[in-house]
Every structure is written in C-alpha cells, then in structure tokens.
N, C-alpha and C. Protein backbone atom coordinates (compact mmCIF):
# COMPACT_ATOMS: atom_id res chain seq x y z
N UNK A 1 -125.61 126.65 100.15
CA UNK A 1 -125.43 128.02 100.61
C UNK A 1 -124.11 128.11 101.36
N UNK A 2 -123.23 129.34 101.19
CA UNK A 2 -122.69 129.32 102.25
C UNK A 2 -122.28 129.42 103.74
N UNK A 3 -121.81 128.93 104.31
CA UNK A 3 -121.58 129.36 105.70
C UNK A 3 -121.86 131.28 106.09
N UNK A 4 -122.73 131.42 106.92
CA UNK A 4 -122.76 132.54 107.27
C UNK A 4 -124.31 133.38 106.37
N UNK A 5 -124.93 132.75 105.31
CA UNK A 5 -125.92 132.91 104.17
C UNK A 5 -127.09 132.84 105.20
N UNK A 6 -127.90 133.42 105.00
CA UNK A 6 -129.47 132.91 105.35
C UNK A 6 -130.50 133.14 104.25
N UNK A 7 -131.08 131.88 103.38
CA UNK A 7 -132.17 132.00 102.80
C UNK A 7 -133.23 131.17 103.46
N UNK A 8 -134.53 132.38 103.11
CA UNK A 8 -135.59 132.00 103.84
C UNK A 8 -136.19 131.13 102.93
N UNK A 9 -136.81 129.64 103.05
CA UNK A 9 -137.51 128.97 102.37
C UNK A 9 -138.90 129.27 102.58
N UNK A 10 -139.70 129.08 101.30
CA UNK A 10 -141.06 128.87 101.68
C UNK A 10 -141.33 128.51 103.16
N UNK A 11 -142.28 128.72 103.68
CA UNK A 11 -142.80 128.14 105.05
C UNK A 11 -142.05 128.15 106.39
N UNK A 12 -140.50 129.14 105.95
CA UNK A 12 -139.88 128.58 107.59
C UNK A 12 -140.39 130.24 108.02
N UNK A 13 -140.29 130.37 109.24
CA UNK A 13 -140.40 131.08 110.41
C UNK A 13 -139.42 132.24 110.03
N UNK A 14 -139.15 134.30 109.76
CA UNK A 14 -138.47 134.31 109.61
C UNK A 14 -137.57 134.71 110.71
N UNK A 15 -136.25 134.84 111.31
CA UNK A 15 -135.94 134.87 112.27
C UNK A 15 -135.78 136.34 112.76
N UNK A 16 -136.10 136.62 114.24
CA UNK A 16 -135.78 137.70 114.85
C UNK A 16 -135.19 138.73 114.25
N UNK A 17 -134.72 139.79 114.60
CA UNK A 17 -134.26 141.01 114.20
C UNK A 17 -132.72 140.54 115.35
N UNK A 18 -131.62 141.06 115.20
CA UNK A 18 -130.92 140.58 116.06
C UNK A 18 -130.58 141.79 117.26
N UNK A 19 -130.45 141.93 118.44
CA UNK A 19 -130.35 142.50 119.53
C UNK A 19 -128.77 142.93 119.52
N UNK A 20 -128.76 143.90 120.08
CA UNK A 20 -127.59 144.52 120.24
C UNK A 20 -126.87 143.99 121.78
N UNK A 21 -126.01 143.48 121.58
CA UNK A 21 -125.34 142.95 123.18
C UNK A 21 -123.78 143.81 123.70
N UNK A 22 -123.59 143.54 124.34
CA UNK A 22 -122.21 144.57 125.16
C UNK A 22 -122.04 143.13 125.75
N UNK A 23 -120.88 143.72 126.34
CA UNK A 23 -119.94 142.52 127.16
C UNK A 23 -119.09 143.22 127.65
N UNK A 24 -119.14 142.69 129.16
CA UNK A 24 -118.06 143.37 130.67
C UNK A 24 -117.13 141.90 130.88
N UNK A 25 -115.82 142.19 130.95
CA UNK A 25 -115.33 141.60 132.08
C UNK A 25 -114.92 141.36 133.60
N UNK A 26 -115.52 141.22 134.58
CA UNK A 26 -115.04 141.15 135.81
C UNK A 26 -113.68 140.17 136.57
N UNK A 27 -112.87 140.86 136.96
CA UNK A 27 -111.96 139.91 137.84
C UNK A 27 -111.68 140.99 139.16
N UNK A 28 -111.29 139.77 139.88
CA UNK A 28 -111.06 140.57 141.06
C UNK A 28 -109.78 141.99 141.02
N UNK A 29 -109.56 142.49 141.98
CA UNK A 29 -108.68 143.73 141.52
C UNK A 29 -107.22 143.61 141.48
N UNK A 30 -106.52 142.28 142.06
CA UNK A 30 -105.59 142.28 142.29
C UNK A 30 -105.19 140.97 142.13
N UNK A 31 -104.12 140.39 141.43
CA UNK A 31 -103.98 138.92 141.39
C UNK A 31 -102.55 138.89 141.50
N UNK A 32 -102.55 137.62 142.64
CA UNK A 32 -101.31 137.28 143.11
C UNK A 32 -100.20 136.41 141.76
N UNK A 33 -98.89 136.48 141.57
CA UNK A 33 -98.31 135.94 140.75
C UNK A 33 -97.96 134.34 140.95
N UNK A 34 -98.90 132.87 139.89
CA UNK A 34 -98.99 132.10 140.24
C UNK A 34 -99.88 131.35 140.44
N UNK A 35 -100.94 132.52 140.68
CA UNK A 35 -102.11 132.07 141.78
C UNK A 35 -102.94 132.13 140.68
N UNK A 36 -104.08 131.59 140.27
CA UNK A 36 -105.04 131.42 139.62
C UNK A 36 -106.44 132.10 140.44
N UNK A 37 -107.26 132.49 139.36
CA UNK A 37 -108.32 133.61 139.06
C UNK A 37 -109.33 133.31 138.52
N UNK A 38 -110.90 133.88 138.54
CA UNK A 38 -111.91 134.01 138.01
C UNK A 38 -111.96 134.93 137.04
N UNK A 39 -112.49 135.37 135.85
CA UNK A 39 -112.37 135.91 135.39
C UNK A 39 -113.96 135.58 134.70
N UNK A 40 -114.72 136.83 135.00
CA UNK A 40 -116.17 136.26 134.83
C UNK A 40 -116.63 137.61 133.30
N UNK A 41 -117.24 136.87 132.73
CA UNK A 41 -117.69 137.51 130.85
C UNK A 41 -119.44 138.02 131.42
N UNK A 42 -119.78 138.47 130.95
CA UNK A 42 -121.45 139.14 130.95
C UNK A 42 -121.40 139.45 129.57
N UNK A 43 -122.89 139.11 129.37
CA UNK A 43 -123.50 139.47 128.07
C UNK A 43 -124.70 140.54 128.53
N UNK A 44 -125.01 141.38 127.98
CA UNK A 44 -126.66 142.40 128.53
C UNK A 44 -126.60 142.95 126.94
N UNK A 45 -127.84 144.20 127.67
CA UNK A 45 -128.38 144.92 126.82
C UNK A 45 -127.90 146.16 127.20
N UNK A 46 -128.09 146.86 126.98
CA UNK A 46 -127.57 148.24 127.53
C UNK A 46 -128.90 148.50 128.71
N UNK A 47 -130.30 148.12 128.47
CA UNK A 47 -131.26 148.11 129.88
C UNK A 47 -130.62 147.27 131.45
N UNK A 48 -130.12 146.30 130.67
CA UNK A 48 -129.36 145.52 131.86
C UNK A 48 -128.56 146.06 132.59
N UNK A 49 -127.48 146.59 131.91
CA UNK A 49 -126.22 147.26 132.78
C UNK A 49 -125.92 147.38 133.72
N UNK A 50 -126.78 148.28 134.36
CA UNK A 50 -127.20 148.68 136.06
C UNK A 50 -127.11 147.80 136.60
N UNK A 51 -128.00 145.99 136.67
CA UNK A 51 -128.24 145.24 137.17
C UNK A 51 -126.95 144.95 137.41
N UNK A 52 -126.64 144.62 136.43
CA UNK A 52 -125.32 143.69 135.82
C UNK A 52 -124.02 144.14 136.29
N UNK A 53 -124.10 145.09 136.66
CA UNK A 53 -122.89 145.77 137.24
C UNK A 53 -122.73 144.98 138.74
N UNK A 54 -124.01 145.29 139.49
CA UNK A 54 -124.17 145.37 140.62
C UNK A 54 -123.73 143.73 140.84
N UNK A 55 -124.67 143.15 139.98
CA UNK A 55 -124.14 141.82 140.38
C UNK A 55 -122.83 140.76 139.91
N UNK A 56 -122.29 141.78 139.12
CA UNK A 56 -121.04 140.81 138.73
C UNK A 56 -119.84 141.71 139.64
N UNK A 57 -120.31 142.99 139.85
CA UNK A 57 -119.38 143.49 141.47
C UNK A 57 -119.04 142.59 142.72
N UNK A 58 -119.90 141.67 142.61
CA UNK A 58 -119.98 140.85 143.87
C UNK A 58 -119.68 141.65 144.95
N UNK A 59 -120.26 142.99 145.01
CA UNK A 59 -120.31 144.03 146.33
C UNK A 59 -118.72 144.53 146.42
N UNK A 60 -118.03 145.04 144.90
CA UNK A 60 -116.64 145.35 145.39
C UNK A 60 -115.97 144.68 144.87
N UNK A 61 -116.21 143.13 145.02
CA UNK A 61 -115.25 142.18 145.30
C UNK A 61 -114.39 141.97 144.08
N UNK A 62 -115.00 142.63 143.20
CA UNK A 62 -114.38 142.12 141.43
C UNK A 62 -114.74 144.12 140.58
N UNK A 63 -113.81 144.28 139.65
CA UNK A 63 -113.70 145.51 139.08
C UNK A 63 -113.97 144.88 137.64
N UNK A 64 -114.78 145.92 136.73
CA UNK A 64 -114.81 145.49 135.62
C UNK A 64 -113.66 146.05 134.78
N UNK A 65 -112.98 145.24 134.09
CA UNK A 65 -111.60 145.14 133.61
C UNK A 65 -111.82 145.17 131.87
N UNK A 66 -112.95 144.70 131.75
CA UNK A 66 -112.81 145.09 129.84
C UNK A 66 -114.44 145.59 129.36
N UNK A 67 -114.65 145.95 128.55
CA UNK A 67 -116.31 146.18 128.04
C UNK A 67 -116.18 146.57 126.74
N UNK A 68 -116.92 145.67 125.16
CA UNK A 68 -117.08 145.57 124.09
C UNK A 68 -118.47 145.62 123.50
N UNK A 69 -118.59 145.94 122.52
CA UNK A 69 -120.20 146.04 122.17
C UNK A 69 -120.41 146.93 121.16
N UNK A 70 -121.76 147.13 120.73
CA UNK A 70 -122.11 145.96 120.39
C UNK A 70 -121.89 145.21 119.58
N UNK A 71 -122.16 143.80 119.68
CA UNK A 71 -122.84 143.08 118.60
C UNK A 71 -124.07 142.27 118.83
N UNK A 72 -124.34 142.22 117.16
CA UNK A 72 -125.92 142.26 117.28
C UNK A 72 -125.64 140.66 117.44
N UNK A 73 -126.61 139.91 117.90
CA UNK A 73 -126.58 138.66 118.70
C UNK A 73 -128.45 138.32 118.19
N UNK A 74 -128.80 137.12 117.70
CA UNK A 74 -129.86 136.58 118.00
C UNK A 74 -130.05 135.29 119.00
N UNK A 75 -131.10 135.57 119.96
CA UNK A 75 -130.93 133.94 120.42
C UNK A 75 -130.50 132.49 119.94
N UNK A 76 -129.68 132.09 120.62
CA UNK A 76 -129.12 130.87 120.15
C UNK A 76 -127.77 130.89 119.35
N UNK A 77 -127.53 132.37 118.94
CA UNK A 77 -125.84 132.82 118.88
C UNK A 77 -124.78 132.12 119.60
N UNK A 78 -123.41 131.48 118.98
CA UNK A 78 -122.57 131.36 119.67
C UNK A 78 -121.62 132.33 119.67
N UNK A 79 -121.15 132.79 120.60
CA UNK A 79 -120.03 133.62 120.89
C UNK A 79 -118.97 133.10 121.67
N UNK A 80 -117.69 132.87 120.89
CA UNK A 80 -116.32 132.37 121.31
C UNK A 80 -115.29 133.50 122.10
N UNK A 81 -115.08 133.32 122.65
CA UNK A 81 -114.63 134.70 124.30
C UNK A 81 -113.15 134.48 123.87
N UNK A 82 -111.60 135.10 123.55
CA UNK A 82 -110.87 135.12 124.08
C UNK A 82 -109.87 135.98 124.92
N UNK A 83 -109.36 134.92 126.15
CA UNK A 83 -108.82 136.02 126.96
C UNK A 83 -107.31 136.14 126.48
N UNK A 84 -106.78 137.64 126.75
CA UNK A 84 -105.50 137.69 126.34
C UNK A 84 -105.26 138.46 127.38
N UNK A 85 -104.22 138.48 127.79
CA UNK A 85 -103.49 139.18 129.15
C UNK A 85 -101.81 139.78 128.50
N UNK A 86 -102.26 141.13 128.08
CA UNK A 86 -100.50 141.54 127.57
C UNK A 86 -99.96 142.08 128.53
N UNK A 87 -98.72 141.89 128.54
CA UNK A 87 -97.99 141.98 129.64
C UNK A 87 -97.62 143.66 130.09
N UNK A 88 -98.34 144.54 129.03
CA UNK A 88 -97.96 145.78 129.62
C UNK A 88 -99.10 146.29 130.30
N UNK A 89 -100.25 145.48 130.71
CA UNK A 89 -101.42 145.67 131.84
C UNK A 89 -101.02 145.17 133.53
N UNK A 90 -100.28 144.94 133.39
CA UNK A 90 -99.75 143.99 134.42
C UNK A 90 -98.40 144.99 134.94
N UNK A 91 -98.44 144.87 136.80
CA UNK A 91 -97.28 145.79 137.26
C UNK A 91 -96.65 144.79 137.91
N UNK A 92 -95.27 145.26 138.40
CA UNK A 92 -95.02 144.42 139.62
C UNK A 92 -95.24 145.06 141.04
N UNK A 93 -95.70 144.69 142.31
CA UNK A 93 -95.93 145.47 142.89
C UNK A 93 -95.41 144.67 144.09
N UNK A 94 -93.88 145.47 144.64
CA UNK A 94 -93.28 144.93 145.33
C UNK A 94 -93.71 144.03 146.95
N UNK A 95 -93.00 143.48 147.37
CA UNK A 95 -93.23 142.42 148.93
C UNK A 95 -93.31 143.47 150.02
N UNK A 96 -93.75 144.56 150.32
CA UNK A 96 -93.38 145.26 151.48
C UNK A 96 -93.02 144.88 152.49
N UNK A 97 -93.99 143.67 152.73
CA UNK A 97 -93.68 143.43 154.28
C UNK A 97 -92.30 142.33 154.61
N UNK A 98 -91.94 141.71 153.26
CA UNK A 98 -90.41 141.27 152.87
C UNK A 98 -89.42 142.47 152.70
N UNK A 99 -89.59 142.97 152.02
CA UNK A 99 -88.34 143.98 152.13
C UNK A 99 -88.18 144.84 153.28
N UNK A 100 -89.23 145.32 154.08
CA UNK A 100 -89.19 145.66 155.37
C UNK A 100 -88.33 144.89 156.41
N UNK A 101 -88.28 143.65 156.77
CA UNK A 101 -87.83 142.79 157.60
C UNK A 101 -86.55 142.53 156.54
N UNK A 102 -86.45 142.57 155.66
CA UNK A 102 -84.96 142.26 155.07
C UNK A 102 -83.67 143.63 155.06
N UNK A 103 -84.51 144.72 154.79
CA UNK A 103 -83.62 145.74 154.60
C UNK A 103 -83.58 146.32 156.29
N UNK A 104 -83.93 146.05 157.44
CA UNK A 104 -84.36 146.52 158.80
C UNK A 104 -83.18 146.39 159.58
C-alpha cells in the first residue's frame, strides 16, 4: 500500500473518525534582539479554546501570535510545527533611554 493508504483488514479495529484541531502560538510580546525566546504551539478543539487561552496567557505574560486550523488529527497523529519569522513582522524599536543620554 502506499504511504498515506488505509486498508482495513479483516479483523482490525476500524479507526476513529478524525477530530478537528486548531493551533495557537504563544510568545511573549516583545523580544529583545539576540536574546532568545519561548515560543509555545497548542493543539485544542475549538471546546478547549477558552481554557487554552487562559493558560498559555500565562496571565498576560505571552500574546497569541499565530492560530491555524483545522486539521483533522486522530490520536497518535504526528504533526511537524515549523517556525518561520519573516522579517517584515519584526520592527525596530529604538534605545530611548540611550539616545536620551546621548543626544542630552
């Protein structure tokens, strides 16, 4: 068979119906240039959400920065994550408290 095929044989089990999943990204709101980051993935349901918000907010501490969905997912699915960061999401956002004491 090929990769990606499912035939059911006599006697096996047949599998689940597959669930619909979403996916958030959280990172914090502001990242220093240099400095390395968390950057945390969630999988839910759309019942989850609410939860899921609350707790990948870490109370504030992190903004959700991407959200995709669905796809349908059965248990035991692998899902390969990649991050890409293009450079026109990204500002520069000047030294104030350097250019203050420099231009003074």
């Amino acid at each position: 068979a090929l990769q990606g095929e499912h035939h059911d044989e006599p006697g096996t089990p047949t599998p689940p119906p597959p669930d619909d999943a979403y996916f958030s990204a959280f990172t914090p709101p502001t990242v220093e240039a240099g400095k390395s980051f968390l950057c945390d993935v969630w999988a839910y349901s759309l019942e989850q959400r609410p939860a899921m918000q609350e707790m990948a907010s870490e109370g504030g501490r992190k903004l959700e920065t991407g959200k995709n969905g669905p796809l349908p997912l059965r248990p035991g699915d692998e899902v390969v994550i990649t991050l890409a960061l293009p450079r026109k999401h990204f500002r520069f956002v000047p030294d104030l408290e350097n250019n203050e004491r420099g231009g003074g």
